[in-house]
N, C-alpha and C. Protein backbone atom coordinates (compact mmCIF):
# COMPACT_ATOMS: atom_id res chain seq x y z
N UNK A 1 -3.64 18.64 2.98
CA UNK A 1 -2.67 18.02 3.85
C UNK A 1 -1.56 19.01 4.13
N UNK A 2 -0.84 19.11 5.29
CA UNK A 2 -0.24 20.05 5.39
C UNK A 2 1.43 19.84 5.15
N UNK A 3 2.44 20.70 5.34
CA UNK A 3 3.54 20.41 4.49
C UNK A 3 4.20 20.03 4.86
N UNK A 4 4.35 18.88 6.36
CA UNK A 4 4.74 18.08 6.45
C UNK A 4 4.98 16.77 5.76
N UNK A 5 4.10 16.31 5.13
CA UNK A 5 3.97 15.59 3.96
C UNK A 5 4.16 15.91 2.72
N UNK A 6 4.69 16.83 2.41
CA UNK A 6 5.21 17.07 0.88
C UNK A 6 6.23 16.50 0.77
N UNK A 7 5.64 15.40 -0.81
CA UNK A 7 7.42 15.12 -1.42
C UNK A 7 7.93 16.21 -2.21
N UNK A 8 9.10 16.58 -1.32
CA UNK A 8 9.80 17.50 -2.57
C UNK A 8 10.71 17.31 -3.37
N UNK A 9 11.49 15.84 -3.08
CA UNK A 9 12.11 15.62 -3.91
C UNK A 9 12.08 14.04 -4.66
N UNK A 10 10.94 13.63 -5.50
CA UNK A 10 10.47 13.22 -5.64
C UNK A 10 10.95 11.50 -6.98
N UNK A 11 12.25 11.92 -6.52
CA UNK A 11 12.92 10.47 -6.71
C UNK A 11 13.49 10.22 -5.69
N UNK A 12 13.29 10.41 -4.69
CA UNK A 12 14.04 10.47 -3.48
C UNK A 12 13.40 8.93 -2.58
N UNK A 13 13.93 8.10 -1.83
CA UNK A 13 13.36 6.83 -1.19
C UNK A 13 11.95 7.80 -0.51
N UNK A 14 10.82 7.10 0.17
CA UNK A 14 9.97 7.58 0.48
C UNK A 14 8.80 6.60 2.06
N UNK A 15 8.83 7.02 2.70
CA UNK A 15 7.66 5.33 3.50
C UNK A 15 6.53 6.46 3.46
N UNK A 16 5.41 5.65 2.69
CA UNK A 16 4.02 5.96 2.56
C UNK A 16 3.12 5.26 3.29
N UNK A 17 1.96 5.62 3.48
CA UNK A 17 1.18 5.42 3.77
C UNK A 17 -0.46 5.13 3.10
N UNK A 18 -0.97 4.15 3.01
CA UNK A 18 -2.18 4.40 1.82
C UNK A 18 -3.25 4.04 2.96
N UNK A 19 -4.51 4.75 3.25
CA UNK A 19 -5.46 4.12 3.99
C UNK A 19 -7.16 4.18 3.47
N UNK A 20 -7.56 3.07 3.29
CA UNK A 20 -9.21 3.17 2.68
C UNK A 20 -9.84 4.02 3.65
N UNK A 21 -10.74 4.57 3.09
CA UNK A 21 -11.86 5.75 3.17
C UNK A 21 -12.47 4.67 4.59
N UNK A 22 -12.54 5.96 5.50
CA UNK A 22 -13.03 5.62 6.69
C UNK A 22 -12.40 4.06 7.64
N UNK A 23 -11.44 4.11 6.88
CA UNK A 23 -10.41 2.73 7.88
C UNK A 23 -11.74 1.12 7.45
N UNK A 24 -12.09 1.13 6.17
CA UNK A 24 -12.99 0.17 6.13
C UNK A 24 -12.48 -0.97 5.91
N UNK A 25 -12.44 -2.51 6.68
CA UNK A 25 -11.79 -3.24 6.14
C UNK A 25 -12.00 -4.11 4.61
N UNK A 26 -11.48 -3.73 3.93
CA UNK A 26 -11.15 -4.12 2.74
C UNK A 26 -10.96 -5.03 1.84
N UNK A 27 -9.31 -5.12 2.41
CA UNK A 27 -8.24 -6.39 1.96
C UNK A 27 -8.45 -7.08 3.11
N UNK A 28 -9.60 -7.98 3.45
CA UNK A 28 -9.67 -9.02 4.27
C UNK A 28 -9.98 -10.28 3.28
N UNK A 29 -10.12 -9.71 2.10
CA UNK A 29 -10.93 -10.34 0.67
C UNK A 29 -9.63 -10.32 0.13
N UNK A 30 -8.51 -12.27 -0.35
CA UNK A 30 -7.82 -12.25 -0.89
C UNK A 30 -8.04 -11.15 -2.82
N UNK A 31 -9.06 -11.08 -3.32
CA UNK A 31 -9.29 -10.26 -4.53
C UNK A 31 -8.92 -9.09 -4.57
N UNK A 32 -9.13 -8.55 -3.40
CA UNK A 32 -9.16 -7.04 -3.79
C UNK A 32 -7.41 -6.71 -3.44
N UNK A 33 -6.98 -7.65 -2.36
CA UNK A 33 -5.41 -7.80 -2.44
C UNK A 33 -4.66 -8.02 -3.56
N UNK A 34 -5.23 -8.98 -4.28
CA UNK A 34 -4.87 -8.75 -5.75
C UNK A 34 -4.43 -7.74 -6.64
N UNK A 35 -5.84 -6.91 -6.56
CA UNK A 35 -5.73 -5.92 -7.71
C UNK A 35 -4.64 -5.03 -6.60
N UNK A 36 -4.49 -4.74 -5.77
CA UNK A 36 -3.87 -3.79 -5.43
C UNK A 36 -2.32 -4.50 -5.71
N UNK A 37 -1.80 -5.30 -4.82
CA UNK A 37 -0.53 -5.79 -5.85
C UNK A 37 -0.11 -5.80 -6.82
N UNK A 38 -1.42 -6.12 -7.34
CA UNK A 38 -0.87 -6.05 -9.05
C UNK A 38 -1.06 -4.74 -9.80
N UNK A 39 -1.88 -3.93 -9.33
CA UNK A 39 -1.38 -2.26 -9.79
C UNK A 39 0.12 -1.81 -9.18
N UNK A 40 0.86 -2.51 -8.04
CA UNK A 40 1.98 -2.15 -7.85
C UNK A 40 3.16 -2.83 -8.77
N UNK A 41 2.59 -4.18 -9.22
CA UNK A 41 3.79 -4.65 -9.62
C UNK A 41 3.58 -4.12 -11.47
N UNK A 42 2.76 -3.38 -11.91
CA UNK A 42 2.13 -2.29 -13.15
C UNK A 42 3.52 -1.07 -12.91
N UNK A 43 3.15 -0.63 -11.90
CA UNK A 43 3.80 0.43 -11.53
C UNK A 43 5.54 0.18 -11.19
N UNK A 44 5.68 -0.81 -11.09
CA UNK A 44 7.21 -1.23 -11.16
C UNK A 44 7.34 -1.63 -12.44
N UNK A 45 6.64 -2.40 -13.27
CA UNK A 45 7.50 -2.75 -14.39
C UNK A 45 6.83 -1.66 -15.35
N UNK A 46 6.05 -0.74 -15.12
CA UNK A 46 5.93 0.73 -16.42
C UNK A 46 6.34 1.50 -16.02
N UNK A 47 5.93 1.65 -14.58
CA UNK A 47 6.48 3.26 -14.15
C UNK A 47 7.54 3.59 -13.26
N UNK A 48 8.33 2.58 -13.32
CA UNK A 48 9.80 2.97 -13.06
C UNK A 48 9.91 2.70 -11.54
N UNK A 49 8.60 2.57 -10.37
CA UNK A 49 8.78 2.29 -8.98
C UNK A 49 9.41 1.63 -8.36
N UNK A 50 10.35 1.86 -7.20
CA UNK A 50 10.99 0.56 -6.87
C UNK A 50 10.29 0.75 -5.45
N UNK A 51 10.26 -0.51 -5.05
CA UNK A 51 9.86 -0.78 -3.72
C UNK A 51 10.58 -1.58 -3.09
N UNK A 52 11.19 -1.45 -1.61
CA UNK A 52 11.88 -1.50 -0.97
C UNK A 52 11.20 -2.71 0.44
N UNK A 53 10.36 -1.96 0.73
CA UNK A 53 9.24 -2.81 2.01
C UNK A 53 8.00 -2.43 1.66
N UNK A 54 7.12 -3.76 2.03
CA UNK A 54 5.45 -3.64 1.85
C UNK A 54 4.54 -4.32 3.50
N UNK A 55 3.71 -3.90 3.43
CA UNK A 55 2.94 -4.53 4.55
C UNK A 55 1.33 -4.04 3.66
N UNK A 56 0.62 -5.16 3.54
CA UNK A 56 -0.98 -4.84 3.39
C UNK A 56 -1.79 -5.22 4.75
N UNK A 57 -2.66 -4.36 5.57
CA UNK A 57 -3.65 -4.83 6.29
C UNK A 57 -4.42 -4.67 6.01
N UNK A 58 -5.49 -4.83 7.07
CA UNK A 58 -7.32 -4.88 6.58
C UNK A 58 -7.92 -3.64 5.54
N UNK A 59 -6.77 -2.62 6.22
CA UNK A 59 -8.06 -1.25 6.03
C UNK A 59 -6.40 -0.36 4.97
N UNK A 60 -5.70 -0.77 5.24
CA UNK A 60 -4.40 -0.05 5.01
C UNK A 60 -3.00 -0.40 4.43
N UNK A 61 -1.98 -0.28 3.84
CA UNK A 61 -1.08 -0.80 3.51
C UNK A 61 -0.14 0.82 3.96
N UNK A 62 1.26 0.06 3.54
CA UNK A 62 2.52 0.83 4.36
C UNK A 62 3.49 0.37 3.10
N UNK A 63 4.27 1.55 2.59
CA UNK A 63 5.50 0.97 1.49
C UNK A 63 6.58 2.01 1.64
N UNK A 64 7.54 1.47 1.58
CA UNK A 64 8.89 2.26 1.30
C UNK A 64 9.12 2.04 -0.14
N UNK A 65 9.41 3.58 -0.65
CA UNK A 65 8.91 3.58 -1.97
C UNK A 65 9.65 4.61 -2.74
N UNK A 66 10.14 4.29 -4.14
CA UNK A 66 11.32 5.17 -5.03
C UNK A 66 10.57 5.01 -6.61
N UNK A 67 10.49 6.62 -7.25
CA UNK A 67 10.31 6.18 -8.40
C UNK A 67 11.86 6.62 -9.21
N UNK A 68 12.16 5.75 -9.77
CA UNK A 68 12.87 5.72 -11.08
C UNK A 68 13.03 7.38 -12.13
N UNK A 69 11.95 7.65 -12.64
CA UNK A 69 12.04 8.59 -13.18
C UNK A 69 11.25 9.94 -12.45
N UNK A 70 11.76 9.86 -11.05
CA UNK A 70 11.44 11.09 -10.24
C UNK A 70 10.10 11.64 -10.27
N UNK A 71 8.85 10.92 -10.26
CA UNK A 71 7.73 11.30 -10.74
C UNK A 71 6.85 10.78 -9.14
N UNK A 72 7.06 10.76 -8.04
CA UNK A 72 6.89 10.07 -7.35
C UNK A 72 5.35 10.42 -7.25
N UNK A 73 5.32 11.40 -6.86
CA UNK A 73 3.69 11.62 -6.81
C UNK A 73 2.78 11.24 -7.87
N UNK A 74 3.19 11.69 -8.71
CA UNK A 74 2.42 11.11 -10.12
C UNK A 74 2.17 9.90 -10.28
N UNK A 75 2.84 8.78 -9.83
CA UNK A 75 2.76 7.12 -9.89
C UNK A 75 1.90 6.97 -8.83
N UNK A 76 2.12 7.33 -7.61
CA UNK A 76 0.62 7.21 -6.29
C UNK A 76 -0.39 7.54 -6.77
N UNK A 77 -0.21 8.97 -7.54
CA UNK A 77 -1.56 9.72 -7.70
C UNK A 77 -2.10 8.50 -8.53
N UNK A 78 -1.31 8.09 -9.61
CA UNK A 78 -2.08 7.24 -10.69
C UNK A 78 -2.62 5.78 -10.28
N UNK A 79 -1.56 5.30 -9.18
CA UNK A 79 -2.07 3.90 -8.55
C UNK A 79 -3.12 4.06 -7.60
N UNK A 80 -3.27 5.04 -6.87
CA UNK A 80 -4.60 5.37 -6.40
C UNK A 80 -5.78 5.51 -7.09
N UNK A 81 -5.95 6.20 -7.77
CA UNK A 81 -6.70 6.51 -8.72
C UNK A 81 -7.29 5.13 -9.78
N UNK A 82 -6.77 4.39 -9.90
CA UNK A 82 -6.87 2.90 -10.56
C UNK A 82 -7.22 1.90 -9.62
N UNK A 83 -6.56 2.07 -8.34
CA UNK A 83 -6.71 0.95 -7.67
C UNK A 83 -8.03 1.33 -6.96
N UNK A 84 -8.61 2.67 -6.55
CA UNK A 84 -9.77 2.88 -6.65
C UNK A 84 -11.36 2.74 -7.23
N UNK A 85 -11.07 2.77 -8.61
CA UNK A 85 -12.27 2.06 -9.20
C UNK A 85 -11.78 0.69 -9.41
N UNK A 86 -10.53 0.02 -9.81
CA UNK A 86 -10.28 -1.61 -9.74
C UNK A 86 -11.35 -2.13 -8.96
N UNK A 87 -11.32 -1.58 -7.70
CA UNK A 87 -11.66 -2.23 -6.03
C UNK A 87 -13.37 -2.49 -6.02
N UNK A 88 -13.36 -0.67 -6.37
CA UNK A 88 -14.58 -0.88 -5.90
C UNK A 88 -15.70 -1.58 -7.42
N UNK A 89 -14.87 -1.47 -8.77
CA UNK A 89 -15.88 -2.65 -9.43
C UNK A 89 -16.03 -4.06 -9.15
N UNK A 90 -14.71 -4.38 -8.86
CA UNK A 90 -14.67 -5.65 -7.91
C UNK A 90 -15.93 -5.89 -6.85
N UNK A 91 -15.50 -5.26 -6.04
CA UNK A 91 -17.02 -4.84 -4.89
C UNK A 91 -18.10 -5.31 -5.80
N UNK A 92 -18.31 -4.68 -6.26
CA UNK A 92 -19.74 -4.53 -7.50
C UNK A 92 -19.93 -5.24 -7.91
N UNK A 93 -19.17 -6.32 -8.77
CA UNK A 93 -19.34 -7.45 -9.51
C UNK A 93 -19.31 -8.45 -8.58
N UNK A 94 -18.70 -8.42 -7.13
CA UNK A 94 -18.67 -9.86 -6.37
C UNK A 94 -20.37 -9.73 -5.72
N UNK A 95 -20.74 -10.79 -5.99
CA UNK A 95 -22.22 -11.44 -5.73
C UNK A 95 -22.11 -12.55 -4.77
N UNK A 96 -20.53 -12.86 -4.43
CA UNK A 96 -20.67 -13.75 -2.92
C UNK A 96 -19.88 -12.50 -1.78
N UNK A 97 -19.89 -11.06 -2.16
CA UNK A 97 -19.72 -10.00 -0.99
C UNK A 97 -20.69 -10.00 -0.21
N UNK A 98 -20.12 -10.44 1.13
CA UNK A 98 -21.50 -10.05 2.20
C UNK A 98 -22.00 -8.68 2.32
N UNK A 99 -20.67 -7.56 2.22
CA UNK A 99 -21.04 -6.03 2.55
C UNK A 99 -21.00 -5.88 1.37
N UNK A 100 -20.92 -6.08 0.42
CA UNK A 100 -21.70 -5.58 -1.14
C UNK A 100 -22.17 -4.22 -0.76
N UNK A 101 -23.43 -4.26 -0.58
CA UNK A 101 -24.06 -2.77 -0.68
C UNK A 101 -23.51 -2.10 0.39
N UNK A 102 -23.07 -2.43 1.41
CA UNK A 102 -22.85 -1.46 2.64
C UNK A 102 -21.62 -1.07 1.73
N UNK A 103 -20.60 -1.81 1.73
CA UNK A 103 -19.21 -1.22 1.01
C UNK A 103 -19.32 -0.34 -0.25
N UNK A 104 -20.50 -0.35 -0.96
CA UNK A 104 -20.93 0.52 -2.32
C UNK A 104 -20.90 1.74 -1.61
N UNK A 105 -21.91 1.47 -0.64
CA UNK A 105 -22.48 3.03 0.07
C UNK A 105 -21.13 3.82 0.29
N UNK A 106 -20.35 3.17 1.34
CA UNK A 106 -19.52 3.97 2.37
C UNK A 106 -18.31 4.61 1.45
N UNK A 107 -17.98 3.60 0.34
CA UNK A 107 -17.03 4.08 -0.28
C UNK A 107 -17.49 5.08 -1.48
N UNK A 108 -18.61 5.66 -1.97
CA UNK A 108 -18.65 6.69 -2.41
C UNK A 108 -19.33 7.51 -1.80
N UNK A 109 -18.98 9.28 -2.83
CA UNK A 109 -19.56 10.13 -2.02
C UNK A 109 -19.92 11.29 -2.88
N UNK A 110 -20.97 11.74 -2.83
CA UNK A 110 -21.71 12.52 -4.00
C UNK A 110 -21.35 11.80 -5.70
N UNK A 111 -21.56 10.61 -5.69
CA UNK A 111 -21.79 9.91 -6.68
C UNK A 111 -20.14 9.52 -7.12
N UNK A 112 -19.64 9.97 -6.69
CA UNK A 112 -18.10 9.59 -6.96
C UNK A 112 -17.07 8.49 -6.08
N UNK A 113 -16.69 7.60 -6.74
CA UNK A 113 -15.87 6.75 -5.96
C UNK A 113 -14.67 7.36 -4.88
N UNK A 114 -14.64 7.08 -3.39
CA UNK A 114 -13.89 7.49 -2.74
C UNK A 114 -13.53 6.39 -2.00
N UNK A 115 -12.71 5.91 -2.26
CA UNK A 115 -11.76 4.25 -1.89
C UNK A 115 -10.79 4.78 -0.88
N UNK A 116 -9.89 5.65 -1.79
CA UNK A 116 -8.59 6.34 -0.48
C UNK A 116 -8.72 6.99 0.41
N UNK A 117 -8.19 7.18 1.24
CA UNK A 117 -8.38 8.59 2.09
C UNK A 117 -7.50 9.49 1.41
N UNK A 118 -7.65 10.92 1.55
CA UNK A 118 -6.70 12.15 0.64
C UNK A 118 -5.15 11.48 1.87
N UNK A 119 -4.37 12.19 0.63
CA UNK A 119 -2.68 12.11 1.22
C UNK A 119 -2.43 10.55 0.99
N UNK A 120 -0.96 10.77 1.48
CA UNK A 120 -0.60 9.37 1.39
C UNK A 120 1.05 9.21 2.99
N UNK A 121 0.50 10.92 3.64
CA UNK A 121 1.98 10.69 4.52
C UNK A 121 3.02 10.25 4.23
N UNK A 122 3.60 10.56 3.03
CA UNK A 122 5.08 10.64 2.76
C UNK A 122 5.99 11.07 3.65
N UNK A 123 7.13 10.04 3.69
CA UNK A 123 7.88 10.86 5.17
C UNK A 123 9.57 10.71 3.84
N UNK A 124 10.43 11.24 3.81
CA UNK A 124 11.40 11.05 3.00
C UNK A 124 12.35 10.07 3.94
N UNK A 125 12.90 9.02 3.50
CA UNK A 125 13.84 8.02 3.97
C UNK A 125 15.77 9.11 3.80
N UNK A 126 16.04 9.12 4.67
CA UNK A 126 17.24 10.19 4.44
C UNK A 126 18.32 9.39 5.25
N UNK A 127 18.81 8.03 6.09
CA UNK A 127 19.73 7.51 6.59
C UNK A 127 18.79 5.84 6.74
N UNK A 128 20.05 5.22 6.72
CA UNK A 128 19.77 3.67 7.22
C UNK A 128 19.13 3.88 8.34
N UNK A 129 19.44 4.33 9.19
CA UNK A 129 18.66 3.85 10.85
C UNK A 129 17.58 4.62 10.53
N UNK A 130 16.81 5.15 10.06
CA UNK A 130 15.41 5.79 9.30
C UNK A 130 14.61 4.79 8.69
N UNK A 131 15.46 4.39 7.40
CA UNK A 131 15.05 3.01 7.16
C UNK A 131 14.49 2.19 8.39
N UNK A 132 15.92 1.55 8.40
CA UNK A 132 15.15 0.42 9.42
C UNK A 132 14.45 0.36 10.25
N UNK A 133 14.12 1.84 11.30
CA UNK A 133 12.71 2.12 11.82
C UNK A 133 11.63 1.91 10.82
N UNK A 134 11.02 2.59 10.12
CA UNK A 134 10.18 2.20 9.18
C UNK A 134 9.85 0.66 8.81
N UNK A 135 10.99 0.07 8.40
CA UNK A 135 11.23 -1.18 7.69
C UNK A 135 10.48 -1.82 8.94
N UNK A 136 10.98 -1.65 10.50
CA UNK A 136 10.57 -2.69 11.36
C UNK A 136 8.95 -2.65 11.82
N UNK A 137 8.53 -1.06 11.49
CA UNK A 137 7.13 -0.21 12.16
C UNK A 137 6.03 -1.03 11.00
N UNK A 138 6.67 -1.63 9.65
CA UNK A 138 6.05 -2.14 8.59
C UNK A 138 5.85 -3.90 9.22
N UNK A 139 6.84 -4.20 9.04
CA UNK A 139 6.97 -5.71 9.32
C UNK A 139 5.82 -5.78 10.88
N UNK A 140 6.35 -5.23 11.25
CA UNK A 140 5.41 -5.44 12.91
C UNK A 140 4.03 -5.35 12.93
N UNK A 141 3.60 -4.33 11.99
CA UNK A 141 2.07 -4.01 12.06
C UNK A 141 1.52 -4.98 12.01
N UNK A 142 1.43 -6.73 11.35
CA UNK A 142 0.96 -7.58 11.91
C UNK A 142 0.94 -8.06 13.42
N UNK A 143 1.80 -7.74 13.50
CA UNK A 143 2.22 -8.06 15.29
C UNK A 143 1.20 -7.65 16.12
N UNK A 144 1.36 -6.44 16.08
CA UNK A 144 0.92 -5.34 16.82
C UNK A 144 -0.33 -5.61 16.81
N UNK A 145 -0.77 -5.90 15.43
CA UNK A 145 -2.36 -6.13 14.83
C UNK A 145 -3.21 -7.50 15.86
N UNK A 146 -2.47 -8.36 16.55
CA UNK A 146 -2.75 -9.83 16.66
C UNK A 146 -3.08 -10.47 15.61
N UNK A 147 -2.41 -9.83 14.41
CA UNK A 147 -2.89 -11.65 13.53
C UNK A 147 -1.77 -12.64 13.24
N UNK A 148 -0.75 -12.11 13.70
CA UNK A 148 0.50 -12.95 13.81
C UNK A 148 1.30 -13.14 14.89
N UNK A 149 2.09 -13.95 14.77
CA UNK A 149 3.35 -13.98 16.38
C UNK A 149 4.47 -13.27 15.82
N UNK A 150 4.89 -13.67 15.19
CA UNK A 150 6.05 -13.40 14.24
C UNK A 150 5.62 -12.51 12.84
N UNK A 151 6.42 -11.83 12.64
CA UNK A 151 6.65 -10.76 11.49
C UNK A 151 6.56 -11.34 10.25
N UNK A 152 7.19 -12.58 9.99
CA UNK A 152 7.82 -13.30 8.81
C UNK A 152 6.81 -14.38 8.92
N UNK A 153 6.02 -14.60 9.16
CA UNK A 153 4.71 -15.26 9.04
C UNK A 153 3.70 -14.49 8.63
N UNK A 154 3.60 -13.37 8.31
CA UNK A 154 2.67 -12.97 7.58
C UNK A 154 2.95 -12.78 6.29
N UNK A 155 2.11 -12.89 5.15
CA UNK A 155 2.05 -13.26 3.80
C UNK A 155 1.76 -12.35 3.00
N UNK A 156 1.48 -11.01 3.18
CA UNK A 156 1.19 -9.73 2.23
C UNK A 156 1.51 -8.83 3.16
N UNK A 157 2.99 -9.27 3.13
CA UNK A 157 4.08 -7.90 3.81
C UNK A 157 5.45 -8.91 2.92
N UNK A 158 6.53 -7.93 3.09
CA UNK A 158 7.95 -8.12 2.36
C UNK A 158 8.50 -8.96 3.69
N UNK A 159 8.64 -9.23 5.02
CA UNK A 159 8.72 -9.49 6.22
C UNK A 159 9.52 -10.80 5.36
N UNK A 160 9.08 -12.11 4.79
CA UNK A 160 9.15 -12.94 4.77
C UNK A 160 10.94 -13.22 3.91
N UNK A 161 10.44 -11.89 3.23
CA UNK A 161 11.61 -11.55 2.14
C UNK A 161 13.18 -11.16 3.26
N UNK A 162 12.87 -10.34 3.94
CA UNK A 162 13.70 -9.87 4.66
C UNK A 162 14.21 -11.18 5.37
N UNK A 163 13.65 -12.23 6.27
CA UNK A 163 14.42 -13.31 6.78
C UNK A 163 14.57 -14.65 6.32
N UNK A 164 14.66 -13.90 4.75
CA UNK A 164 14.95 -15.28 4.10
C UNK A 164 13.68 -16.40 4.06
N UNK A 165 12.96 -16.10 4.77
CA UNK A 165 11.62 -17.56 4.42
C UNK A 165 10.73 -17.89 3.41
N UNK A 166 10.33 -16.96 2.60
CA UNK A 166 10.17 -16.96 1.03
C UNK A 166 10.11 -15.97 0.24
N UNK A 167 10.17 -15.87 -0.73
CA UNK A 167 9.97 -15.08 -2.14
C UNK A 167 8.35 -14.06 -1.54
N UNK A 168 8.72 -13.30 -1.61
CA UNK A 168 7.42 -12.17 -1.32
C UNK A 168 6.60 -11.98 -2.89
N UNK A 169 5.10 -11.41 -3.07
CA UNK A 169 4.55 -11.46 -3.83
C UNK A 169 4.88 -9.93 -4.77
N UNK A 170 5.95 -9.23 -4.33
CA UNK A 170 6.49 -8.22 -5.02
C UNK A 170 8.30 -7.83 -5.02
N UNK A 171 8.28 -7.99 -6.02
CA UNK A 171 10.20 -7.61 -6.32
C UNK A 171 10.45 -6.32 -5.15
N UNK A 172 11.58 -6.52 -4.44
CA UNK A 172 12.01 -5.86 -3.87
C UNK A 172 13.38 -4.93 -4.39
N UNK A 173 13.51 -3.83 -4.45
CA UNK A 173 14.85 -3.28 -4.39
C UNK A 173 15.48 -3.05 -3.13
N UNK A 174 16.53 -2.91 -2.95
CA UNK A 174 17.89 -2.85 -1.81
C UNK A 174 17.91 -1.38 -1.85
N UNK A 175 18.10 -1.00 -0.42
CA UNK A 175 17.92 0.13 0.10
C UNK A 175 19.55 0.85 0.11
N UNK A 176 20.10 1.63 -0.57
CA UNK A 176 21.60 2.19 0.12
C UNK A 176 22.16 2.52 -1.06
């Protein structure tokens, strides 16, 4: 990846990017949304992450993202890396998956699990109006997507958190 995407300073706020291998849809399966949440909310209460904004879609998720003890890459590297085989044993063990085997196939490659795509497009958050681009480019991607009208009607994004309509399925930290 080239060095546009380097974190270099790596407690620093961050909007990432995570996308499954070949844009496959995924998290259309409340389960596998699961494990991936819940390796984030692992990673907030061990490894120091704070998260700011979330959006999960089919094939992809989007986070504004801070680690605690400046390790930033190291906590992706490691939640990737976990949430990778999580997924795909999941895959494996579900026996009511329709793409079962197609999703076995596509997501590995020379015998090795490949769930992520490489990188994660780190962009560094450096002013509020940065933020809140991001913050809104997150919330919207349902929009944009047609599976919603509204931002704050979708249910595995922070969106809901932001206008007050409920408790989101991950602790948020305050940006500033």
């Amino acid at each position: 990846m080239g060095y546009a995407y380097v974190v270099r300073d790596q407690g620093a706020v961050h909007y990432v990017t995570f996308t499954v291998h070949q844009w496959v849809d995924v998290f259309t399966r409340l389960e596998y949304v699961d494990i991936l949440l819940a390796s984030l909310k692992h990673c907030q209460n061990v490894k120091g992450l704070e998260i700011y904004a979330w959006v999960v879609m089919s094939n992809h998720c989007h986070l504004i993202i801070r680690a605690k003890n400046e390790n930033l890459s190291d906590v992706i590297r490691d939640l990737k890396k976990y949430t990778s085989k999580a997924i795909y044993n999941a895959i494996e063990a579900n026996n009511k998956e329709s793409r079962r085997e197609w999703l076995l196939h596509v997501l590995k490659y020379n015998n090795r699990i490949w769930f992520w795509e490489e990188g994660y497009h780190g962009e560094e958050i450096m002013s509020i109006e940065f933020y809140d681009i991001k913050v809104n480019y997150i919330h919207m991607n349902p929009v944009k997507a047609g599976v919603v009208e509204k931002e704050e009607d979708y249910l595995l994004s922070s969106a809901g958190d932001f206008y007050g309509v409920r408790k989101g399925r991950l602790e948020l930290n305050v940006f500033g």
